[in-house]
Protein backbone atom coordinates (compact mmCIF):
# COMPACT_ATOMS: atom_id res chain seq x y z
CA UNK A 1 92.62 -139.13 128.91
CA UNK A 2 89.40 -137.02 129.53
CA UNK A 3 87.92 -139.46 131.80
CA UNK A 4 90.98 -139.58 134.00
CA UNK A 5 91.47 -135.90 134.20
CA UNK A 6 87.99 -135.90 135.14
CA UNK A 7 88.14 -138.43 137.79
CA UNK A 8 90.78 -136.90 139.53
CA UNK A 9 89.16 -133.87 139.26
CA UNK A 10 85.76 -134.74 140.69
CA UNK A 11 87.19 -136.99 143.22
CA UNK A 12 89.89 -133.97 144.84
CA UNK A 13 86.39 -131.65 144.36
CA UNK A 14 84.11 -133.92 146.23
CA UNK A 15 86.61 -134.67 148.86
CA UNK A 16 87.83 -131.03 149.81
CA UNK A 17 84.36 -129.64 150.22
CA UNK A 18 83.39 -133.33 152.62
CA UNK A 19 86.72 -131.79 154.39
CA UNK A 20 85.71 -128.44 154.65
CA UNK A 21 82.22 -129.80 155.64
CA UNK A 22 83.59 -131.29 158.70
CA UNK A 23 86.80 -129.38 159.53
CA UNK A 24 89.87 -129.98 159.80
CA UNK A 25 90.05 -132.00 163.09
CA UNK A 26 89.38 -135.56 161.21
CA UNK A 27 92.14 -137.91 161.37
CA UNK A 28 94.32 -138.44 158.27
CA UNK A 29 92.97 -142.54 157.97
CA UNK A 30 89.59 -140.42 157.93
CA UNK A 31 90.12 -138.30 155.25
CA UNK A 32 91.93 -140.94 153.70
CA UNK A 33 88.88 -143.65 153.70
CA UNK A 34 86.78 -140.72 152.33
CA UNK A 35 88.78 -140.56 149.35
CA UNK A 36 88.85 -143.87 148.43
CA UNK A 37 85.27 -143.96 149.40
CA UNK A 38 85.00 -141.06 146.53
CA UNK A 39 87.29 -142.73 144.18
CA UNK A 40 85.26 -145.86 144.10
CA UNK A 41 82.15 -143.66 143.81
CA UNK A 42 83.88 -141.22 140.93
CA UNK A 43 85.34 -144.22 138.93
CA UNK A 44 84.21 -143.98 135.35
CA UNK A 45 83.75 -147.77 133.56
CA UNK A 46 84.14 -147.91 129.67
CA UNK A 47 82.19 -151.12 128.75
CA UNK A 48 82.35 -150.93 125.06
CA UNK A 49 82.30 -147.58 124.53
CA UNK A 50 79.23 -146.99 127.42
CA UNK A 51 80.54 -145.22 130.05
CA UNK A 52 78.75 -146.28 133.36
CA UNK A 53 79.39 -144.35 136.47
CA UNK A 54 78.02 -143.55 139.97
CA UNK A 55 79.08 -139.78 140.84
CA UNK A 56 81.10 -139.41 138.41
CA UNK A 57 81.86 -137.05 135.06
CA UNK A 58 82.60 -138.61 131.91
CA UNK A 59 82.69 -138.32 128.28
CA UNK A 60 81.90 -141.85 126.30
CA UNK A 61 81.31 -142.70 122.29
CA UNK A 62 78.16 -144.77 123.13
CA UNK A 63 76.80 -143.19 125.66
CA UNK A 64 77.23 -142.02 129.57
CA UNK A 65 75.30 -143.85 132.12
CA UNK A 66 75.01 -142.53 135.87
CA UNK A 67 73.15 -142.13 138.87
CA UNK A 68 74.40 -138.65 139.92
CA UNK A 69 76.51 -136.93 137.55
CA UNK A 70 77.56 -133.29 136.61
CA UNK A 71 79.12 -133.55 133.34
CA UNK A 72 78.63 -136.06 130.57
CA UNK A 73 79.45 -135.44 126.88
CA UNK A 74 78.84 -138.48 124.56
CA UNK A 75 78.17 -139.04 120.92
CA UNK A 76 75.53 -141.57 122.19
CA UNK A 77 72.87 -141.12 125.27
CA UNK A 78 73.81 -139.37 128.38
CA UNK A 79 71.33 -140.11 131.22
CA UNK A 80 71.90 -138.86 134.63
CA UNK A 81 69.32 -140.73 137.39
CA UNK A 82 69.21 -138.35 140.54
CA UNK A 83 70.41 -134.65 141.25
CA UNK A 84 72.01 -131.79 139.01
CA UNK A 85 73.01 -132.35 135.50
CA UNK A 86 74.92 -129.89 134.92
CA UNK A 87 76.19 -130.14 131.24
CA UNK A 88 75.00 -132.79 129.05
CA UNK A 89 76.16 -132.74 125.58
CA UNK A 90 74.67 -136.06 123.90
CA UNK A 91 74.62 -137.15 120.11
CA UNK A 92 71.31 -138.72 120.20
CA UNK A 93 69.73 -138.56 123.20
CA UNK A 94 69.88 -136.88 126.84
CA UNK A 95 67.52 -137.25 130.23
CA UNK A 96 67.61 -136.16 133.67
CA UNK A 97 65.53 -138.54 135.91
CA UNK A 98 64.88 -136.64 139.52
CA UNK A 99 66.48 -133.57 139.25
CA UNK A 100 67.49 -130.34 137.30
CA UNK A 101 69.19 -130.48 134.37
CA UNK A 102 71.15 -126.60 133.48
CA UNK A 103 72.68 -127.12 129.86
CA UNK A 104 71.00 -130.26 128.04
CA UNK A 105 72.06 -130.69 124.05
CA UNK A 106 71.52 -133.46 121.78
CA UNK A 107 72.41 -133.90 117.84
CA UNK A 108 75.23 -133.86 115.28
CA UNK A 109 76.01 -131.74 112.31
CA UNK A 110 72.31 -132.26 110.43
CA UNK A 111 70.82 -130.04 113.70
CA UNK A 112 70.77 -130.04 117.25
CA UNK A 113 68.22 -128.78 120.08
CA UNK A 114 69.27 -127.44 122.96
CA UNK A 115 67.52 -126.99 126.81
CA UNK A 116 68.44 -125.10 129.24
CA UNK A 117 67.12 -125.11 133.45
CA UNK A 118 64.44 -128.14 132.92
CA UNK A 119 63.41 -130.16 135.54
CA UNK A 120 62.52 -133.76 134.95
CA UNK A 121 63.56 -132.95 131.27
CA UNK A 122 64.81 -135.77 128.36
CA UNK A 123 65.34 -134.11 124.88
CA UNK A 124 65.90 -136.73 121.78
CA UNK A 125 67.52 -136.13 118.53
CA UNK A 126 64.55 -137.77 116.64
CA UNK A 127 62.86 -134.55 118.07
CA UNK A 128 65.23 -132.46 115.60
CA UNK A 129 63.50 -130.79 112.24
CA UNK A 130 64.59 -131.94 109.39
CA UNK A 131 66.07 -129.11 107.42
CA UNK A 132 66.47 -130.55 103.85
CA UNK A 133 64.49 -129.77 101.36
CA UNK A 134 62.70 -133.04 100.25
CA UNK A 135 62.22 -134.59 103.85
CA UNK A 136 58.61 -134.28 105.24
């Protein structure tokens, strides 16, 4: 339910400001073949709990896969390739290939790091200190 909510979202987002971008004047089949140009681009798909995507937002249980995304939120790895990540909230591990990454956590309830403006950045949960009182 998320996943939809943020498809629709992203896709009416992206679309306005292409609009607003170049005015009003454009045909409706115009601005209609932009939005399913988005939609296509936007669509989130759950392959066994992955979540692969091109522009779009997600949240998965396995992870969140995509080549320009601003939102991802998984219990897995969230990896964005190109661009601004935004928010990534991941349970083991989360990278920003080309880009800038604002809000980057990663971890569960033994301990969690969490990043904030990094460029070319990737923070893992094996990277968390162990807190217990026999570990090493």
């Amino acid at each position: 339910m998320v996943n939809i909510l943020l498809f629709l979202l992203t896709v009416a987002t992206y679309s306005t400001l292409w609009i607003w971008d170049n005015g009003y004047a454009v045909g409706f089949r115009k601005r209609a073949t932009v939005v399913a140009l988005f939609s296509l681009l936007c669509l989130p798909f759950n392959i066994n709990g992955y979540v692969l995507t091109v522009l779009g937002n997600a949240v998965g249980e396995n992870g969140v896969y995509s080549i320009f995304s601003l939102y991802q939120k998984t219990d897995g790895d969230a990896f964005t390739l190109l661009g601004l990540a935004g928010y990534q909230n991941a349970g083991r591990n989360a990278g920003t290939g080309i880009g800038l990454a604002i809000y980057q956590r990663v971890g569960n309830e033994r301990g969690s790091l969490t990043r904030t403006f990094g460029a070319f950045t990737a923070l893992r949960a094996a990277d968390i200190p162990s807190s217990s009182p026999g570990s090493n």
